[in-house]
Each structure stands twice: as C-alpha cells, then as structure tokens.
Protein backbone atom coordinates (compact mmCIF):
# COMPACT_ATOMS: atom_id res chain seq x y z
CA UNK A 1 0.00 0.00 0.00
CA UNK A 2 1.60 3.40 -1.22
CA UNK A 3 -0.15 6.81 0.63
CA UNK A 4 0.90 9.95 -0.90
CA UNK A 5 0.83 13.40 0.42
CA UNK A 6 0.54 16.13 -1.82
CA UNK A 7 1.28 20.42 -1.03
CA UNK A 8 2.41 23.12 -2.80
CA UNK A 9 -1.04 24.20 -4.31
CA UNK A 10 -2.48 27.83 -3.96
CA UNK A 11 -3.65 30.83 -5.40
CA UNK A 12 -1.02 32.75 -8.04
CA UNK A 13 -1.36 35.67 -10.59
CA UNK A 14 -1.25 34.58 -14.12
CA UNK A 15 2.64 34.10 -14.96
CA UNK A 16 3.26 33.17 -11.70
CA UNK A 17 4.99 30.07 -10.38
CA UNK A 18 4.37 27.26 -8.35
CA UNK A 19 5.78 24.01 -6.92
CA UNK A 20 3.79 21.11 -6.44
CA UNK A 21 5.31 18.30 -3.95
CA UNK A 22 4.16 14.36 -3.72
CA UNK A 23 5.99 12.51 -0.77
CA UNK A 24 5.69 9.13 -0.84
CA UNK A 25 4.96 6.31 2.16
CA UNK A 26 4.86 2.45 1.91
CA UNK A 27 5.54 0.08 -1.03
CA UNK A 28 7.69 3.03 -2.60
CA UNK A 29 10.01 0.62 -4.16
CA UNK A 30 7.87 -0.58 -6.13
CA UNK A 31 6.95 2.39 -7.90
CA UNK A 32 7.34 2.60 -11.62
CA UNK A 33 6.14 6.41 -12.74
CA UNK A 34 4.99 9.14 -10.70
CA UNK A 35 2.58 11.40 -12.50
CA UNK A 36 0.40 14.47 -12.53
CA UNK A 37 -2.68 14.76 -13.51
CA UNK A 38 -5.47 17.46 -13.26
CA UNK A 39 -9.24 18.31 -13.44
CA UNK A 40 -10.83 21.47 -13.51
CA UNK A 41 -14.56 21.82 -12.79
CA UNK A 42 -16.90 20.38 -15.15
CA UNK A 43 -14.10 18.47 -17.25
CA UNK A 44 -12.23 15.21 -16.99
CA UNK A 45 -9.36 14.55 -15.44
CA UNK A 46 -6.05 14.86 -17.81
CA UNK A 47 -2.71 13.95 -17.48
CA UNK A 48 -0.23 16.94 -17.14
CA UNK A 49 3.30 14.93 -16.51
CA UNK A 50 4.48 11.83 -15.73
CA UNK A 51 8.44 10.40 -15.41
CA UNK A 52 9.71 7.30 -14.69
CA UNK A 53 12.11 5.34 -12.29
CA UNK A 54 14.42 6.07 -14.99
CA UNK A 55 13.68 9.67 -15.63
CA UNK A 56 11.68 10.12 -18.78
CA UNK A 57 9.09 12.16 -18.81
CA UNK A 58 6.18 13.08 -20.78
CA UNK A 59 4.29 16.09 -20.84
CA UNK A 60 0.72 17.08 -22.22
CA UNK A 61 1.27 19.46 -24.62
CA UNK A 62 -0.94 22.51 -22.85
CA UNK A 63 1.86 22.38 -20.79
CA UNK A 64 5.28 21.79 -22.40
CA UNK A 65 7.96 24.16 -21.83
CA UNK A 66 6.31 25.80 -18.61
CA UNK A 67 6.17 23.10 -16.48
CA UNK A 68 8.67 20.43 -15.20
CA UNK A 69 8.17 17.06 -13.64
CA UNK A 70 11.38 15.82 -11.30
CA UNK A 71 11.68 13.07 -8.64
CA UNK A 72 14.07 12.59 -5.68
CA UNK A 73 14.47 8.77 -5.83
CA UNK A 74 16.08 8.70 -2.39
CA UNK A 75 13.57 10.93 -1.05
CA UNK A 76 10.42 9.04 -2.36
CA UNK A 77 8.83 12.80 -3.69
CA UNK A 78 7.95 13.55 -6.63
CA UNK A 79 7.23 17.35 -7.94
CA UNK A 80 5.71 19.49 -10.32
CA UNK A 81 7.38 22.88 -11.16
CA UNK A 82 5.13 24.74 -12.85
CA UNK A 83 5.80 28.02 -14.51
CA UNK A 84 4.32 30.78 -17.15
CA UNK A 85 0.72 30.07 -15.35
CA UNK A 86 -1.99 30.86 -17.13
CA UNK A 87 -5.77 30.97 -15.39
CA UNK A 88 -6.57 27.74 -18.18
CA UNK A 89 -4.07 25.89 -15.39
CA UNK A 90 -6.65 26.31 -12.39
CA UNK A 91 -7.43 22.93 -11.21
CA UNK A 92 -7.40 20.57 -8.44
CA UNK A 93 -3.90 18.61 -9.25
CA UNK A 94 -3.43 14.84 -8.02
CA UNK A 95 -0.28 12.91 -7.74
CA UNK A 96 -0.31 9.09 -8.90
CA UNK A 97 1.78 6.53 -8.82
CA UNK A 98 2.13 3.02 -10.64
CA UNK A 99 3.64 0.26 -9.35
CA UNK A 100 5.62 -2.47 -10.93
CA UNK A 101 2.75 -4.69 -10.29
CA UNK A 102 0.08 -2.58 -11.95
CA UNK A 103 -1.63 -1.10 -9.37
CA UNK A 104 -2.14 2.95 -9.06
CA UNK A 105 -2.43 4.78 -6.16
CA UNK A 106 -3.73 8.07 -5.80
CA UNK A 107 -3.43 11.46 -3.80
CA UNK A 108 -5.91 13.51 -2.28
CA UNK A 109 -5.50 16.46 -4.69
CA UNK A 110 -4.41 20.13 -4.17
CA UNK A 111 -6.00 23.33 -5.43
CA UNK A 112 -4.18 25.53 -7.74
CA UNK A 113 -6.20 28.92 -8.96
CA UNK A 114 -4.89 30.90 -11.39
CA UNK A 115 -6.15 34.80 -11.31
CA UNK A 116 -5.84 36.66 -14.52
C-alpha cells in the first residue's frame, strides 16, 4: 500500500509560479512512474506529466515548456514545477503513482487557482 501526500497548491497571478510536492509512504520501491494529472470543474481529469524510475518524462502538450516534472528517488517525492501560469491551469492537481505490479495509487489532490 503506497499513501501519498501532496502540497504546494495555492492561489497565483497569471505568470506566476508554483511548486507542487508528492511525498511518498509504503511500497515506494515498487513504484514505476509518478505522475500528474489534473481536473478542472466540469471536465475530466487529464494527465499533465508523468516520469519514470528512470527519468523520462512526458508532458501534455498545454503544458510543455512551462512546467517540469522531477523526482528525488532517495527521497520518495515527486514534484511538479510549474511556470508561465496561465488561469486555463486552475485545477485541483493529483499525484499518482504506478507500481511495478500494476496497481495505481492516488493522492488527495491540491488546489491551484490561477487569477488573470
């Protein structure tokens, strides 16, 4: 069983920046790729980055070249570093993980708002 803790949301003016943490607990070395995803109200939830044990990355394209996934191996966290915002990036953001084994695991989300 993986738990993740996410932080780093909040409220930022449009070309603003934020960082976006995902820690980590329990079954963590099993974990493939840690990725971001997000859903804004009234849509579906989309991927925005995800990297893998080996550090590849892919990025949505909404996104590419503002925002930068990374992951601290040793420390089991994950992040997001997300620049250029633009009020289109408001959205709760989630953190997921896959495992080796297949299974995902999910965090509890964190608000980022955008004002123009």
């Amino acid at each position: 069983q993986v738990q993740l803790v996410e932080s780093g949301g909040g409220l930022v003016q449009a070309g603003g920046s934020l960082r976006l943490s995902c820690v980590a607990s329990g079954g963590i070395f099993s974990i493939n790729v840690m990725g971001w995803y997000r859903q804004a109200p009234g849509k579906q939830r989309e991927l925005v980055a995800a990297i893998n044990r080996g550090g590849s990355t892919n990025y949505a394209d909404s996104v590419k070249g503002r925002f930068t996934i990374s992951r601290d191996n040793v420390k089991n966290t994950g992040y997001l570093q997300m620049s250029s915002l633009k009020p289109e990036d408001t959205a709760i953001y989630y953190c997921k993980v896959e495992r080796y084994d297949g299974r995902d695991y999910w965090g509890q989300g964190t608000q980022v708002t955008v004002s123009s």
